[in-house]
N, C-alpha and C. Protein backbone atom coordinates (compact mmCIF):
# COMPACT_ATOMS: atom_id res chain seq x y z
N UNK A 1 -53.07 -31.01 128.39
CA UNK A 1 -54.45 -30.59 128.48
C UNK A 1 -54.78 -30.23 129.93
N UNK A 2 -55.30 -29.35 130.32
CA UNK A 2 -55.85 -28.44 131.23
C UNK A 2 -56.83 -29.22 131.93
N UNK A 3 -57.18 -29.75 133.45
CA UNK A 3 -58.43 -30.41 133.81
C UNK A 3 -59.14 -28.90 133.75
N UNK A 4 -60.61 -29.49 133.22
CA UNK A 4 -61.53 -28.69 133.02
C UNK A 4 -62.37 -28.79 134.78
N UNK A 5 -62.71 -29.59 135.25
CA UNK A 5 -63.20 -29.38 136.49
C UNK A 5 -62.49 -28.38 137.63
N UNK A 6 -60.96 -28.75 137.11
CA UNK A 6 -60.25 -27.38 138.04
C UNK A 6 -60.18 -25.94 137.07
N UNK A 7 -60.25 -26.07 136.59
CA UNK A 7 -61.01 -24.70 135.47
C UNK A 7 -61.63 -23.91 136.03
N UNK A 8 -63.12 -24.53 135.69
CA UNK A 8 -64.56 -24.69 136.02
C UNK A 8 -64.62 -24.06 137.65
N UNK A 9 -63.84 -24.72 138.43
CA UNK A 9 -63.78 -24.25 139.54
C UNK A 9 -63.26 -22.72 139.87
N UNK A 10 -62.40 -22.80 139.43
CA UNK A 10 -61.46 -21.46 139.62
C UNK A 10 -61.95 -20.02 138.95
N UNK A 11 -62.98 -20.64 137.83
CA UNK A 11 -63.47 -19.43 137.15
C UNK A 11 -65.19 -18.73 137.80
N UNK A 12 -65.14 -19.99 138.68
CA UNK A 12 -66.44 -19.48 139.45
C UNK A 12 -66.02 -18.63 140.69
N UNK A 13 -64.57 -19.27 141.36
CA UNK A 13 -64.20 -18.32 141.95
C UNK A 13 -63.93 -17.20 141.67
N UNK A 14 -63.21 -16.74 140.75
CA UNK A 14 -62.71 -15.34 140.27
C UNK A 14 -63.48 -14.92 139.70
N UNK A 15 -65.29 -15.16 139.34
CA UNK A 15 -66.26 -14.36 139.09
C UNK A 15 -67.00 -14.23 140.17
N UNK A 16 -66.84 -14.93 141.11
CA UNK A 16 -67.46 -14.70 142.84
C UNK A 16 -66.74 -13.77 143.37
N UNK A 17 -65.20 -13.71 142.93
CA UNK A 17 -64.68 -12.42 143.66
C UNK A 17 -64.13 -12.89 144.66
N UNK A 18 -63.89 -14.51 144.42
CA UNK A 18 -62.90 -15.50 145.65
C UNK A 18 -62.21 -16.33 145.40
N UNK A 19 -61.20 -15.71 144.83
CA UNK A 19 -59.95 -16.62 144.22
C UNK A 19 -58.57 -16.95 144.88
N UNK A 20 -59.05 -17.42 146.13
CA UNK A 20 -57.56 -17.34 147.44
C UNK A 20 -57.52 -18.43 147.04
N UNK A 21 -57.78 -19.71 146.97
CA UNK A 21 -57.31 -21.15 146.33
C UNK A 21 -56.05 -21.28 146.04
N UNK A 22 -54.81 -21.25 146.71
CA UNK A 22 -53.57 -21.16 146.13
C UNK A 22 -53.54 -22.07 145.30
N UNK A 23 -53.90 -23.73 145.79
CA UNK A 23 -53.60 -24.76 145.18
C UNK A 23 -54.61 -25.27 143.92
N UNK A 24 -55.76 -24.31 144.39
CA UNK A 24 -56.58 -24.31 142.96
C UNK A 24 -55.82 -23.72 141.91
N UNK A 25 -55.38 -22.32 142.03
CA UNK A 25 -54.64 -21.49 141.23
C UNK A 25 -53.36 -22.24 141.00
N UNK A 26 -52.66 -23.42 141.57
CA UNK A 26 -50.72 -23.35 141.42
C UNK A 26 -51.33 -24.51 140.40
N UNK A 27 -52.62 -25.23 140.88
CA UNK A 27 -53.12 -26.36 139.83
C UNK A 27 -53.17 -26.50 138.19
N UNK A 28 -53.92 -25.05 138.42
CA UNK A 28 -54.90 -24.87 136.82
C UNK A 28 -53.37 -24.21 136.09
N UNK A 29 -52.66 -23.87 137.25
CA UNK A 29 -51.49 -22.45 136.33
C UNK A 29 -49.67 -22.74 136.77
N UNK A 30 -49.41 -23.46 136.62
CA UNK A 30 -48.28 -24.23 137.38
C UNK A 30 -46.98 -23.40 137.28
N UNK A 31 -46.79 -22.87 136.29
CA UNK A 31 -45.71 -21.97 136.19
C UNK A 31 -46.11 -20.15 135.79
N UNK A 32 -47.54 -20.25 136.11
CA UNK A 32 -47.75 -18.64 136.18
C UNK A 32 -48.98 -18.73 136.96
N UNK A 33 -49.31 -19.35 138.62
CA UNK A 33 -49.91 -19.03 139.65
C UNK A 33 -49.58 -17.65 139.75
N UNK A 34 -48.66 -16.44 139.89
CA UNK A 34 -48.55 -15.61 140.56
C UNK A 34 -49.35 -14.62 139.39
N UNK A 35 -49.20 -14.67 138.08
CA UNK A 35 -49.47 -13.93 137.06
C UNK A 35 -51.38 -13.61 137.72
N UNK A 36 -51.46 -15.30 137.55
CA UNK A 36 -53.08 -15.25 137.88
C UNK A 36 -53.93 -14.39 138.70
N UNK A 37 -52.95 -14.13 140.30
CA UNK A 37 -53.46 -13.75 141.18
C UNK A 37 -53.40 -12.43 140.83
N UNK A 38 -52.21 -11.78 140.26
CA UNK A 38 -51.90 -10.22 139.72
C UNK A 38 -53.13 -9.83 139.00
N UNK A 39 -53.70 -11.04 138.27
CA UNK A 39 -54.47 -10.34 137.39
C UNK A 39 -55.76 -10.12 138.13
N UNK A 40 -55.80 -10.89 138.82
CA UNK A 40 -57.42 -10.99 139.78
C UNK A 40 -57.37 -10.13 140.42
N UNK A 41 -56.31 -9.55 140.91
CA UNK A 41 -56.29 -8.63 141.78
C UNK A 41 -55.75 -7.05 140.94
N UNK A 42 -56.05 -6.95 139.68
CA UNK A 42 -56.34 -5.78 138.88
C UNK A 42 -54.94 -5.40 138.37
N UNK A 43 -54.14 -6.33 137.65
CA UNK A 43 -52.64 -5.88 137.04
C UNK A 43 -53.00 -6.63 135.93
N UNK A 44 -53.29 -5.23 134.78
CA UNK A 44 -53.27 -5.46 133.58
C UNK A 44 -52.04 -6.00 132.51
N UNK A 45 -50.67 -5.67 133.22
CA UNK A 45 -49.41 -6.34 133.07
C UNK A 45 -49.70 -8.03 132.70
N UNK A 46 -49.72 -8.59 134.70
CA UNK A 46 -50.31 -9.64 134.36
C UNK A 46 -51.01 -10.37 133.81
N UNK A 47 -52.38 -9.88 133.28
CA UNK A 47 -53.28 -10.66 132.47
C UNK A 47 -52.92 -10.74 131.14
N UNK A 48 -51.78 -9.46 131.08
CA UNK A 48 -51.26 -9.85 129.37
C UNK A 48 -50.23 -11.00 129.30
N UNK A 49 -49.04 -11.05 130.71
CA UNK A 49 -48.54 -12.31 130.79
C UNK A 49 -49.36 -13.65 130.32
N UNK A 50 -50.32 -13.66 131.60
CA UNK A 50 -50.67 -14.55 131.29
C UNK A 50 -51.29 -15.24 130.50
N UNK A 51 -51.96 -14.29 129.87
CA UNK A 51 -52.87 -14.22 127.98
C UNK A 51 -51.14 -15.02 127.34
N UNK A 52 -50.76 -14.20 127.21
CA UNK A 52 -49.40 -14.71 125.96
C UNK A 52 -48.36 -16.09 126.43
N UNK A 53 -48.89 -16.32 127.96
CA UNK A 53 -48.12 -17.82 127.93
C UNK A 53 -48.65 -19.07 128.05
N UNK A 54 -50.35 -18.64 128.12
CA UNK A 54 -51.33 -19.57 128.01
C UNK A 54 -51.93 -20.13 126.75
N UNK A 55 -52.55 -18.11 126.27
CA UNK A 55 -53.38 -18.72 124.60
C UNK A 55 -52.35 -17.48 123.91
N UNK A 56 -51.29 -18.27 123.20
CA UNK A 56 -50.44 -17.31 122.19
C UNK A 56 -51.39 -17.25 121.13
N UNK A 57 -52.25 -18.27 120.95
CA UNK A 57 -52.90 -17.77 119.40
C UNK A 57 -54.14 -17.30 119.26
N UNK A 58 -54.23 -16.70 120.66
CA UNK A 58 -55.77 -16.14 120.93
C UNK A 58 -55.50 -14.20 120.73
N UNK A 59 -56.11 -13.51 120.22
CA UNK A 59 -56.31 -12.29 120.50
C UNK A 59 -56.89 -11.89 120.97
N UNK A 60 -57.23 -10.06 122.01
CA UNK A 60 -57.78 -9.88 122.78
C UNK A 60 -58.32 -8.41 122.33
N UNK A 61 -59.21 -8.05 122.84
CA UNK A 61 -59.96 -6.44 122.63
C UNK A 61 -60.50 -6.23 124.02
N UNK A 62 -60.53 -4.96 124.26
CA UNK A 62 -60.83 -4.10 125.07
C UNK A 62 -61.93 -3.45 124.93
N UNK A 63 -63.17 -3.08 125.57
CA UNK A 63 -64.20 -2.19 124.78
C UNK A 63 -64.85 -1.18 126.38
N UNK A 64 -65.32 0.03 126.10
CA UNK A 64 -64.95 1.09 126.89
C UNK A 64 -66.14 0.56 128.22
N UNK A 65 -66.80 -0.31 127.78
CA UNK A 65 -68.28 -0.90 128.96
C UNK A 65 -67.85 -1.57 130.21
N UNK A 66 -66.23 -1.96 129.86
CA UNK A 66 -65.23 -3.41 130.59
C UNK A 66 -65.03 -4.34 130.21
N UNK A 67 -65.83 -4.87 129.19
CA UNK A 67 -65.62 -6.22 128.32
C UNK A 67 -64.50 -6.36 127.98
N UNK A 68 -64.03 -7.57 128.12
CA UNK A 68 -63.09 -8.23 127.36
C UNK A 68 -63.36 -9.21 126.54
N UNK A 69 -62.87 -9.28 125.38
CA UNK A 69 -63.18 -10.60 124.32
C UNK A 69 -62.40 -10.94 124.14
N UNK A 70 -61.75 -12.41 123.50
CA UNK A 70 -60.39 -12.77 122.90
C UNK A 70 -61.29 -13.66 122.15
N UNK A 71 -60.48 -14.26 121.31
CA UNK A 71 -61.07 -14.96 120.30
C UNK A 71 -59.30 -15.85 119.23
N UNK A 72 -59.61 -16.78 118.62
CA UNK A 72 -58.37 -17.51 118.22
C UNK A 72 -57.87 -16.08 116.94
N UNK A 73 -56.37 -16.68 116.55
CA UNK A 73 -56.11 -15.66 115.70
C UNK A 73 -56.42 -16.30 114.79
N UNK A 74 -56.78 -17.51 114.20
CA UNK A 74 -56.69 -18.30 113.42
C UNK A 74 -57.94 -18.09 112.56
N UNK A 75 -59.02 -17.37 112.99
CA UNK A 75 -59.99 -16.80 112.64
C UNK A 75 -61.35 -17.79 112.98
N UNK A 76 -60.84 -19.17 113.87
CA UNK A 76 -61.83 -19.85 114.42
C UNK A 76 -62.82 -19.08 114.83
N UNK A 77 -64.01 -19.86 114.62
CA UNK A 77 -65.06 -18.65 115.63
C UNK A 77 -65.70 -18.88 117.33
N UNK A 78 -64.50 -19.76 118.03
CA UNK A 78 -64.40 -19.53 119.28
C UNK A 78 -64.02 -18.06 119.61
N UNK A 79 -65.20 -17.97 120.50
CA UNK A 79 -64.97 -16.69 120.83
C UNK A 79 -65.45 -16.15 122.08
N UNK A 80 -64.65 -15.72 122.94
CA UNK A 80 -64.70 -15.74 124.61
C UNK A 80 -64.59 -14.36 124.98
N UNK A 81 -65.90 -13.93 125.85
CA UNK A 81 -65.93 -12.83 126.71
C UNK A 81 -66.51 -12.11 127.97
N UNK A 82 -65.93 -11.49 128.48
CA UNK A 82 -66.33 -11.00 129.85
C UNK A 82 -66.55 -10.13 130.19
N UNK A 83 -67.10 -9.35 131.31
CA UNK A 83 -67.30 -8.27 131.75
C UNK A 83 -67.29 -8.26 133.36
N UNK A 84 -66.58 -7.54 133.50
CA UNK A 84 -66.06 -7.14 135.14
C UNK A 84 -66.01 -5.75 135.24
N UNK A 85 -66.20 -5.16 136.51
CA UNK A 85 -65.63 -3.52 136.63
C UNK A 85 -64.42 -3.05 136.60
N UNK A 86 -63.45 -4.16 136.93
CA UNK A 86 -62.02 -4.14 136.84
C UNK A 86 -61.62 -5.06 135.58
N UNK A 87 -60.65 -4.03 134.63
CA UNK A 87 -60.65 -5.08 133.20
C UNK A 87 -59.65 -6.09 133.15
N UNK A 88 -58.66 -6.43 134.22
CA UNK A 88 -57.58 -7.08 134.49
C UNK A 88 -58.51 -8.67 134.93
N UNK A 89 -59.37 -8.42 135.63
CA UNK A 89 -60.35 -9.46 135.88
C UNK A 89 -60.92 -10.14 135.00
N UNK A 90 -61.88 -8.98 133.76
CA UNK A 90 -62.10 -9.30 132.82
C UNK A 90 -61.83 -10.15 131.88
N UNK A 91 -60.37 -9.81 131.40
CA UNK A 91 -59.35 -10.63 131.08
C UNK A 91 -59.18 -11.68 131.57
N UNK A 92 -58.49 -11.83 133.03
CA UNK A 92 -58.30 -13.60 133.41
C UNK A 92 -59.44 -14.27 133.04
N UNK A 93 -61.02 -13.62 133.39
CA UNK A 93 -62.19 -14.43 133.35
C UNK A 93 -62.46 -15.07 131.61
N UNK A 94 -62.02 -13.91 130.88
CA UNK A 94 -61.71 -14.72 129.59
C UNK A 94 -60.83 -15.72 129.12
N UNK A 95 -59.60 -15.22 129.74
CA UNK A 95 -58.33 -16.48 129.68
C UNK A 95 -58.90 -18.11 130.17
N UNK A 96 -59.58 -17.93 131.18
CA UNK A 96 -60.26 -18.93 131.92
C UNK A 96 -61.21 -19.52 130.97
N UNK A 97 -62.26 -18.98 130.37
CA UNK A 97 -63.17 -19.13 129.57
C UNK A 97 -63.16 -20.10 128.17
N UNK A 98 -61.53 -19.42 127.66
CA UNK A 98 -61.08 -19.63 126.20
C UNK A 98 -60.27 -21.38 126.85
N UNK A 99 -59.65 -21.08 127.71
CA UNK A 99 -59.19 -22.31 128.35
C UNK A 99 -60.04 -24.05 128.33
N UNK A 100 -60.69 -23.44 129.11
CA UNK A 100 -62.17 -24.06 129.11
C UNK A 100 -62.60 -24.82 128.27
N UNK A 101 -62.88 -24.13 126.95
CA UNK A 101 -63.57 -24.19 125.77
C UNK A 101 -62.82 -25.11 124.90
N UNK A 102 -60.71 -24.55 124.95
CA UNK A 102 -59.80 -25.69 124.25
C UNK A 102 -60.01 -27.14 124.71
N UNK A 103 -60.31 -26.93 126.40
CA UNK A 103 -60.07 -28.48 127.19
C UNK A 103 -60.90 -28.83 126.77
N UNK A 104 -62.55 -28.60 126.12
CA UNK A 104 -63.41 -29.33 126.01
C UNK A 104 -63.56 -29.54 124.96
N UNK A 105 -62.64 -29.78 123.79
CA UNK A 105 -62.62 -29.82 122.80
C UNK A 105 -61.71 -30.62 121.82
């Protein structure tokens, strides 16, 4: 299980647009810190990494405004989304979100 306070933290950073925290980031993401930063820093590659080694059973949509949504495949109705100008952001900020939501649960 994921600490939610280092979560919580990290997702305020990367919606502030200040996500240098290495050790926040190596914390929350231990074997895909680097994915994280790729994605914050606009590599849509990465955010799909890191989508598929975090929430495999989450799916994701794209919509033309910047939003990102993911939501479980399972047809739960957790359902997590974001909006950024950059959609790679978008994404982590949802990954973060959906994260979140498992730890507190």
């Amino acid at each position: 299980m994921k600490d939610v306070t280092a979560l919580k933290a990290l997702l305020a950073r990367v919606e502030a647009g200040d996500a240098t925290d290495v050790r926040l980031a190596r914390f929350c993401f231990p074997k895909h810190d680097r994915c994280m930063f790729l994605a914050y820093n606009g590599d849509l590659n990465a955010a799909k990494a890191l989508h598929e080694a975090v929430l495999p059973e989450w799916e994701w949509t794209f919509y033309y405004d910047g939003e990102c949504s993911i939501q479980q495949k399972s047809g739960r109705s957790i359902y997590k989304a974001s909006r950024n100008p950059d959609p790679a952001r978008a994404w982590l900020i949802s990954i973060l979100k959906a994260l979140i939501s498992e730890a507190e649960h």
